[in-house]
C-alpha atoms as a PDB file:
ATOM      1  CA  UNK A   1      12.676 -33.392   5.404  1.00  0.00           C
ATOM      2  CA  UNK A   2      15.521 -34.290   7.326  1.00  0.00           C
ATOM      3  CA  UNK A   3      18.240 -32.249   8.568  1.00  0.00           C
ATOM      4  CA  UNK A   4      20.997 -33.282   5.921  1.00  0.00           C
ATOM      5  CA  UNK A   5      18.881 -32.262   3.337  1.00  0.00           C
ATOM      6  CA  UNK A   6      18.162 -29.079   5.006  1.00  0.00           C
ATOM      7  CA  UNK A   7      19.211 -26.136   2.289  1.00  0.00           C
ATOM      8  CA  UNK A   8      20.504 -23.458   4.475  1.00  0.00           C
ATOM      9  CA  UNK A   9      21.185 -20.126   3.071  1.00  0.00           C
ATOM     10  CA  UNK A  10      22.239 -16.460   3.629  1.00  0.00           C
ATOM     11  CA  UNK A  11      23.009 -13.341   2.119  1.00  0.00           C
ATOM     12  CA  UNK A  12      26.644 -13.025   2.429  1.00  0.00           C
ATOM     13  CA  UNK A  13      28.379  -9.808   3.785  1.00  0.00           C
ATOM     14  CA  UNK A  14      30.238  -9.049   0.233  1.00  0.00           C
ATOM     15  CA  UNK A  15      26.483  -9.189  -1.602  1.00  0.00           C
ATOM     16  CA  UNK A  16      25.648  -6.611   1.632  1.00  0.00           C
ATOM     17  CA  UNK A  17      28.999  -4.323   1.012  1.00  0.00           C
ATOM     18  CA  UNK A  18      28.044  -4.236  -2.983  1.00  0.00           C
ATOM     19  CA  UNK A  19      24.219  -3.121  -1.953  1.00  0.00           C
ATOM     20  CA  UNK A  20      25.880  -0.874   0.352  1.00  0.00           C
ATOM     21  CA  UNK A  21      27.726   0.983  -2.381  1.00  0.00           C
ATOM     22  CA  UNK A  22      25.315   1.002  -5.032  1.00  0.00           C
ATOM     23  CA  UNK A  23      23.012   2.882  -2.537  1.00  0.00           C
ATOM     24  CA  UNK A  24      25.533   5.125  -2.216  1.00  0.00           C
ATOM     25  CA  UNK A  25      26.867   4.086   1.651  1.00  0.00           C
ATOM     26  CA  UNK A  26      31.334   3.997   0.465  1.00  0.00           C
ATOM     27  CA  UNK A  27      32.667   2.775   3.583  1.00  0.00           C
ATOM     28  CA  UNK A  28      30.330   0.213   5.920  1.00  0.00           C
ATOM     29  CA  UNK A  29      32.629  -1.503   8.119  1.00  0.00           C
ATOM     30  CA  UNK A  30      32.962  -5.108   8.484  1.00  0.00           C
ATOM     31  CA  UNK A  31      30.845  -5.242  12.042  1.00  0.00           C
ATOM     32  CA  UNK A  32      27.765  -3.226  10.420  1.00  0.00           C
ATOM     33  CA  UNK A  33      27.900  -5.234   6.864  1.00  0.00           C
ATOM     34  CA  UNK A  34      27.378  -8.545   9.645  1.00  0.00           C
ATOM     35  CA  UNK A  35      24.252  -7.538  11.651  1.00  0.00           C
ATOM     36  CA  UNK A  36      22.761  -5.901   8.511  1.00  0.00           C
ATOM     37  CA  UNK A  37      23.147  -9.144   6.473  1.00  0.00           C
ATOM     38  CA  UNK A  38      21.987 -11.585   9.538  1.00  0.00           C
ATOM     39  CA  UNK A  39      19.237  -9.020   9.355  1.00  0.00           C
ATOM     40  CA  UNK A  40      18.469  -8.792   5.874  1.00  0.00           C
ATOM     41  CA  UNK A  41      18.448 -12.679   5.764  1.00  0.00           C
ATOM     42  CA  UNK A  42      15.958 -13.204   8.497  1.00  0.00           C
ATOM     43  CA  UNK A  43      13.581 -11.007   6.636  1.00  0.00           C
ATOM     44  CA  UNK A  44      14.005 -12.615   3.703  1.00  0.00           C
ATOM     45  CA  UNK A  45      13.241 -16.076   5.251  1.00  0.00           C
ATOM     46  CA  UNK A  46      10.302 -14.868   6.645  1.00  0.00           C
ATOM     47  CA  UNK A  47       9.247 -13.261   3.880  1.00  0.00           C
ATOM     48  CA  UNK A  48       9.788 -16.494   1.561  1.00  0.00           C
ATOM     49  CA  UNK A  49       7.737 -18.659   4.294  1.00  0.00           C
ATOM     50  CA  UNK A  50       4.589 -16.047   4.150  1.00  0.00           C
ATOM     51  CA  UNK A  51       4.947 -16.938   0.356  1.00  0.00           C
ATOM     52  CA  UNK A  52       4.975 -20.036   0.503  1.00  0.00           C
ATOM     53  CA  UNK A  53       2.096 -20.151   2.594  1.00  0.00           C
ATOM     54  CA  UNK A  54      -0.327 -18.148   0.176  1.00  0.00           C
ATOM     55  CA  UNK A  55       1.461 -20.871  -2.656  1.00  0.00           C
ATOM     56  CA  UNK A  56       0.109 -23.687  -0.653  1.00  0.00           C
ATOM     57  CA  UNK A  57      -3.310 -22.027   0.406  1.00  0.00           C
ATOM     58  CA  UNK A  58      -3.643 -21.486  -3.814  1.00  0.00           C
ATOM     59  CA  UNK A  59      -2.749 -25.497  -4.540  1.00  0.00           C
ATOM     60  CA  UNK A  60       0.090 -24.487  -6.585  1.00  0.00           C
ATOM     61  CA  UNK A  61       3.593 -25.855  -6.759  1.00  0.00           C
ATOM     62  CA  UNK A  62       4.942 -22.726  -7.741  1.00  0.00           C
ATOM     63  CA  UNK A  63       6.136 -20.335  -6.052  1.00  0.00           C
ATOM     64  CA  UNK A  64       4.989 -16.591  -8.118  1.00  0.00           C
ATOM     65  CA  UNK A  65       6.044 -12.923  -7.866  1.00  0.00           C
ATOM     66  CA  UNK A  66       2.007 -12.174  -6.477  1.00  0.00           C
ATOM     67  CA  UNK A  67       2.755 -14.840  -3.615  1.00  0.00           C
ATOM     68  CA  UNK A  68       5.231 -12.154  -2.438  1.00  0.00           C
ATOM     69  CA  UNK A  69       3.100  -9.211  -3.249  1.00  0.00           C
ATOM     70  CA  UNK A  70       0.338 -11.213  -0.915  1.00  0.00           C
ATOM     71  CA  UNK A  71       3.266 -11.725   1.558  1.00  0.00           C
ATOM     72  CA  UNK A  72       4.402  -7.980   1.538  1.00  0.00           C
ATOM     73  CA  UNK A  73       1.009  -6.719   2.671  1.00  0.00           C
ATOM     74  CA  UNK A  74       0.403  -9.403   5.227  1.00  0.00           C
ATOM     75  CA  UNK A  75       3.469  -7.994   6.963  1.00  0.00           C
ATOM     76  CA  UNK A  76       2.150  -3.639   6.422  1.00  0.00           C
ATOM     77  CA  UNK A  77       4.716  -3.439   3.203  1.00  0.00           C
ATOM     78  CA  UNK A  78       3.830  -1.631   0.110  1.00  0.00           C
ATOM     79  CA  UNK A  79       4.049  -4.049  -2.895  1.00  0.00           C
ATOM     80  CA  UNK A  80       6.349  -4.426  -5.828  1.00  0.00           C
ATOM     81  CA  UNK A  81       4.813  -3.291  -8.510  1.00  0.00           C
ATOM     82  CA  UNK A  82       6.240  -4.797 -12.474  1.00  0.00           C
ATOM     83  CA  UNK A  83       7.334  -7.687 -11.270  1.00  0.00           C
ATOM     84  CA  UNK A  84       4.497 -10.170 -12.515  1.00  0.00           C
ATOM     85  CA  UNK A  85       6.183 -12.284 -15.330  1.00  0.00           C
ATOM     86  CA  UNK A  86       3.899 -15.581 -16.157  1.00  0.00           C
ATOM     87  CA  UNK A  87       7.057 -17.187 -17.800  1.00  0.00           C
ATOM     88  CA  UNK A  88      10.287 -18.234 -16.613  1.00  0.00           C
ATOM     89  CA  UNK A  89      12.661 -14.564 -17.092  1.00  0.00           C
ATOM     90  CA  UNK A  90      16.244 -15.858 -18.101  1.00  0.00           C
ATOM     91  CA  UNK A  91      18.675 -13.950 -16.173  1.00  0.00           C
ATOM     92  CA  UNK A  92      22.377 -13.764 -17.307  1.00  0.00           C
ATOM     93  CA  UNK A  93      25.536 -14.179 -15.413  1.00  0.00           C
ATOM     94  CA  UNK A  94      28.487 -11.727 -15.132  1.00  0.00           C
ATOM     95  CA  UNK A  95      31.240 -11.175 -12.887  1.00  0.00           C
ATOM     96  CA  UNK A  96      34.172  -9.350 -12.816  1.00  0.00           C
ATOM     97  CA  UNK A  97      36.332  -7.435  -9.917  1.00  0.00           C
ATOM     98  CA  UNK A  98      35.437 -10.128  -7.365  1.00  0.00           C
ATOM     99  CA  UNK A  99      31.844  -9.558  -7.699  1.00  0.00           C
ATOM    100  CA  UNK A 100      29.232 -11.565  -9.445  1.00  0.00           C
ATOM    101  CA  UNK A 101      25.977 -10.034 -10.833  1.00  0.00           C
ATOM    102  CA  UNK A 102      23.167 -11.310 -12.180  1.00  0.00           C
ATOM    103  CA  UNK A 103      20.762  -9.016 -14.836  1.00  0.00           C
ATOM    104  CA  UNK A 104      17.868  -9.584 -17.293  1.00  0.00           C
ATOM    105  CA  UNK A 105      19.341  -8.908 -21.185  1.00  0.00           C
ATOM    106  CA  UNK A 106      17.119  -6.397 -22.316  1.00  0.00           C
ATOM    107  CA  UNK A 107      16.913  -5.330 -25.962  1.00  0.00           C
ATOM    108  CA  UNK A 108      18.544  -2.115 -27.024  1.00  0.00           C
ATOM    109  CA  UNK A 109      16.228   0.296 -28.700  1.00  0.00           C
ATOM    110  CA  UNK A 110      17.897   3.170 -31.190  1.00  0.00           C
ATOM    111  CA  UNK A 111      16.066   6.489 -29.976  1.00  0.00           C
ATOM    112  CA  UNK A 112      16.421   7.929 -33.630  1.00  0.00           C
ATOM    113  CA  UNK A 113      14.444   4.857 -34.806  1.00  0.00           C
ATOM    114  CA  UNK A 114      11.717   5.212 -32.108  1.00  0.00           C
ATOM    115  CA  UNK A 115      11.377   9.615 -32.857  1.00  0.00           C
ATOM    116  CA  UNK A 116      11.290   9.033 -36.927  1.00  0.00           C
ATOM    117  CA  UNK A 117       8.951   5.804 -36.934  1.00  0.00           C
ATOM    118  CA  UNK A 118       5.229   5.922 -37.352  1.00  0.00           C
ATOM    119  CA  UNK A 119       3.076   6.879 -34.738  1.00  0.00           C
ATOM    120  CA  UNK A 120       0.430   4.151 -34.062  1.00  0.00           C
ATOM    121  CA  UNK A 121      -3.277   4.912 -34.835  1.00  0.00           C
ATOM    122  CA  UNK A 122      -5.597   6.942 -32.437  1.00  0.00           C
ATOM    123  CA  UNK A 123      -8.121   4.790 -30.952  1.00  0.00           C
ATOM    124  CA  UNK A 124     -11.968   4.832 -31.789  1.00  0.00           C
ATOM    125  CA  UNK A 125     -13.460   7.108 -28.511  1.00  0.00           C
ATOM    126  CA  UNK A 126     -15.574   4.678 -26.657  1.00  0.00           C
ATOM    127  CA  UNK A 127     -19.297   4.342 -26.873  1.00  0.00           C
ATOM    128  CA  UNK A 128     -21.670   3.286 -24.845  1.00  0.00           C
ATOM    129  CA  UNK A 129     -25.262   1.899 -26.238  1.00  0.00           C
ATOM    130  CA  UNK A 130     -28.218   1.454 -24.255  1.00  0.00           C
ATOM    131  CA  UNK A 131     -29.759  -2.153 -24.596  1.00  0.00           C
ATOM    132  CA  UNK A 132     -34.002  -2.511 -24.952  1.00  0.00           C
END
């Protein structure tokens, strides 16, 4: 690959500020928000290339939520766990107040309809049969 068509990429220091907050952290100054972000993005590079490594080892050509759970324990990380999704997961677009965000729609479920709706069927207890 050469060096023009080179994708270089980082996690910029507003994303950092709007982590920041939602972790509860108000006020991280300018300085901090920098050597966290040059931080966060080296980890995340490193992280992507331990991926891609158990993506090539497996023949595939793409790149899968389990290739990062592999990653995550080569490097003494506890997993993410949910996070295996065999199809593509839309995500939707919204930004407002200088800030962009990106979510998965989720479907909106009516709690009275959920408490006055049938309860599904027991199962059969399992049985185990001895074979001559």
């Amino acid at each position: 690959m050469a060096d023009k068509d080179k994708i270089v990429s980082h996690v910029s220091v507003e994303s950092m500020k709007a982590v920041a907050e939602s972790v509860g952290i108000a006020n991280i100054g300018d300085a901090a928000a920098k050597y966290v972000t040059e931080d966060v993005t080296y980890r995340l590079k490193q992280l992507t290339q331990e991926a891609v490594k158990f993506m090539q080892h497996g023949k595939r050509r793409k790149l899968t939520t389990s290739d990062f759970d592999h990653a995550l324990r080569v490097q003494n990380v506890e997993p993410l766990y949910g996070f295996h999704a065999p199809d593509y997961i839309p995500f939707r677009h919204a930004s407002g107040g200088g800030r962009e965000v990106h979510f998965v729609e989720e479907k909106e479920i009516d709690l009275q309809d959920l408490i006055h709706s049938q309860l599904p069927k027991i199962p059969v207890d399992a049985t185990m049969k001895g074979r001559v």
